[in-house]
N, C-alpha and C. Protein backbone atom coordinates (compact mmCIF):
# COMPACT_ATOMS: atom_id res chain seq x y z
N UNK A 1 92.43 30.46 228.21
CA UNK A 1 93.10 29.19 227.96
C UNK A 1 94.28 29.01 228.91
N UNK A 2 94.93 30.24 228.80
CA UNK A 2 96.35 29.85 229.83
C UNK A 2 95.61 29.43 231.44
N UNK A 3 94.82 30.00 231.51
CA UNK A 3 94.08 29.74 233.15
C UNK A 3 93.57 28.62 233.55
N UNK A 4 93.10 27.81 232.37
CA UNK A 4 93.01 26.53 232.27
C UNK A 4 94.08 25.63 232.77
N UNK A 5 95.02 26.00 231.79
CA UNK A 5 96.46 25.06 232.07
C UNK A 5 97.13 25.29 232.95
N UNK A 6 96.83 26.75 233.75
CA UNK A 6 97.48 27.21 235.21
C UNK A 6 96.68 26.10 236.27
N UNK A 7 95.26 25.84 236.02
CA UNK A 7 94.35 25.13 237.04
C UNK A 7 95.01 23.56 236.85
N UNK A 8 94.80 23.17 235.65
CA UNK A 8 95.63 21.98 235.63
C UNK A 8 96.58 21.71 235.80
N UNK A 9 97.61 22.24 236.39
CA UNK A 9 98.94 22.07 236.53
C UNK A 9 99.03 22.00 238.28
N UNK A 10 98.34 22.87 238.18
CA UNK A 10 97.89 23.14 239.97
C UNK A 10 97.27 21.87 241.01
N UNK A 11 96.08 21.81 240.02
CA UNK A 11 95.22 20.59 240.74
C UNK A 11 95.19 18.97 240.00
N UNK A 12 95.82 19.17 238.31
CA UNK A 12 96.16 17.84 238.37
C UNK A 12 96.90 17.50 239.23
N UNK A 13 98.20 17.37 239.47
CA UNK A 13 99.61 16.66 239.96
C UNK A 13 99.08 16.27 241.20
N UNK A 14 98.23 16.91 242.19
CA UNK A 14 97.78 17.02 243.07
C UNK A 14 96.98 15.33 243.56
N UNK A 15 95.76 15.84 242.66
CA UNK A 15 94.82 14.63 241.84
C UNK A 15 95.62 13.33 241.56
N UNK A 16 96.57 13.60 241.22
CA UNK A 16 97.04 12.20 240.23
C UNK A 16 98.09 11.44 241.31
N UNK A 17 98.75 12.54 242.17
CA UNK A 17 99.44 11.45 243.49
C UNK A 17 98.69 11.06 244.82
N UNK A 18 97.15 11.48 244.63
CA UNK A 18 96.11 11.06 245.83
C UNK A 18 95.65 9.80 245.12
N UNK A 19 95.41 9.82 243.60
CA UNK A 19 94.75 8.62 243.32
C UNK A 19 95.95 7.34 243.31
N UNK A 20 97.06 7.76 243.20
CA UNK A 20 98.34 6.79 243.52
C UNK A 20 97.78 6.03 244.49
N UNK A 21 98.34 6.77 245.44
CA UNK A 21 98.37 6.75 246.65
C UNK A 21 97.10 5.67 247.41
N UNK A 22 95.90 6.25 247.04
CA UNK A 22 94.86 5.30 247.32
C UNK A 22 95.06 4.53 246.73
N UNK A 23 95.39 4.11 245.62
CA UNK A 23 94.86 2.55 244.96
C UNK A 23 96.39 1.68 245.78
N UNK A 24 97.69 2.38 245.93
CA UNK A 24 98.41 1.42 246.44
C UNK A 24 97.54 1.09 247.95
N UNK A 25 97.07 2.17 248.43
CA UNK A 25 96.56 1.81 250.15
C UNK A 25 95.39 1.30 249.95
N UNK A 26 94.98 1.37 248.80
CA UNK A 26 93.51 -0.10 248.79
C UNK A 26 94.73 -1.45 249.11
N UNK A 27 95.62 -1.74 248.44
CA UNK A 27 95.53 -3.23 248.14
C UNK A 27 96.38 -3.74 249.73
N UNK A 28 96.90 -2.52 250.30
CA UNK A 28 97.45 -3.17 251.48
C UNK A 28 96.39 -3.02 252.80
N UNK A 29 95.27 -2.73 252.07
CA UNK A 29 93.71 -2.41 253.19
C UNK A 29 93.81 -3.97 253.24
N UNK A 30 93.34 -4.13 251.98
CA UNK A 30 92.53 -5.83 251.76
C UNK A 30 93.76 -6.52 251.92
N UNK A 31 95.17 -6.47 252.21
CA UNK A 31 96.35 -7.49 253.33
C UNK A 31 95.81 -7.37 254.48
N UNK A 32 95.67 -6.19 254.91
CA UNK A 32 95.35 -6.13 256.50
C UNK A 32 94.50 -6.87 256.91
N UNK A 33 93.00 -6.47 256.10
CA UNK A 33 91.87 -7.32 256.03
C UNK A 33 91.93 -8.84 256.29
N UNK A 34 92.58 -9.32 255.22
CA UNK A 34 93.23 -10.57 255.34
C UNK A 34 93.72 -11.17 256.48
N UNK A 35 95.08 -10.47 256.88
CA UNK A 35 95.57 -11.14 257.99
C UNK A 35 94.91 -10.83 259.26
N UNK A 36 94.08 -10.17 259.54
CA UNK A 36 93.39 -9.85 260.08
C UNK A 36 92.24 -11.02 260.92
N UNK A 37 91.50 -11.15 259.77
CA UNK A 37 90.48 -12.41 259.59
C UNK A 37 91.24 -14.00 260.00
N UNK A 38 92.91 -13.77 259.58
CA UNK A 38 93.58 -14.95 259.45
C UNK A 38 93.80 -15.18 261.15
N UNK A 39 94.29 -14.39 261.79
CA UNK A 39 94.33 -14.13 263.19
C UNK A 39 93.12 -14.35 264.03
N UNK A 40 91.99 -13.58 263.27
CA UNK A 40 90.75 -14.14 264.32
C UNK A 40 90.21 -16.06 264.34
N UNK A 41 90.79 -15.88 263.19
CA UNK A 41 90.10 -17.32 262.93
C UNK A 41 91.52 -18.47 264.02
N UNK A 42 92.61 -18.25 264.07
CA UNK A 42 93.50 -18.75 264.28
C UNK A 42 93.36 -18.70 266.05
N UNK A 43 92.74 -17.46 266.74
CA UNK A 43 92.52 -17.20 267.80
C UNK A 43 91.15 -18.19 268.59
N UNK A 44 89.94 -17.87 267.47
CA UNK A 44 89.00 -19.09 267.91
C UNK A 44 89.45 -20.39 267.72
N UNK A 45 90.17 -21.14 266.68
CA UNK A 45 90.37 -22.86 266.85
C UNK A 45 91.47 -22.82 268.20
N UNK A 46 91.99 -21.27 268.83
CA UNK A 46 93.46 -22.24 270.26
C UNK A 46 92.25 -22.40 271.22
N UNK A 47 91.32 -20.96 270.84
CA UNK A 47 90.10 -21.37 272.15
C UNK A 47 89.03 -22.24 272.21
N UNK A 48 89.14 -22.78 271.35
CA UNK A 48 87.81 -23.95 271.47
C UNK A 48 88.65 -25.26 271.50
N UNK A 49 90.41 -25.26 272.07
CA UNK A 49 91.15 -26.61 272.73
C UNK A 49 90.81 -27.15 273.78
């Protein structure tokens, strides 16, 4: 039992600030994404003046 809670102590905290971490860097993926798309599109209407 204690070996248990040695593993969890070990590899939760670990676990639990990677899944942070990703879900904040999902939502600034899909900004990038965004402005991204916002730029290409903004780039084809100067070139088709």
């Amino acid at each position: 039992m204690e070996e248990m809670l040695q593993g969890v102590a070990n590899f939760g905290f670990p676990i639990i600030v990677s899944a942070y971490l990703l879900i904040r860097m999902e939502n600034k993926m899909e900004n990038l994404q965004k402005a991204i798309v916002d730029l290409s599109r903004t780039i084809e209407r100067i070139n088709q003046k």
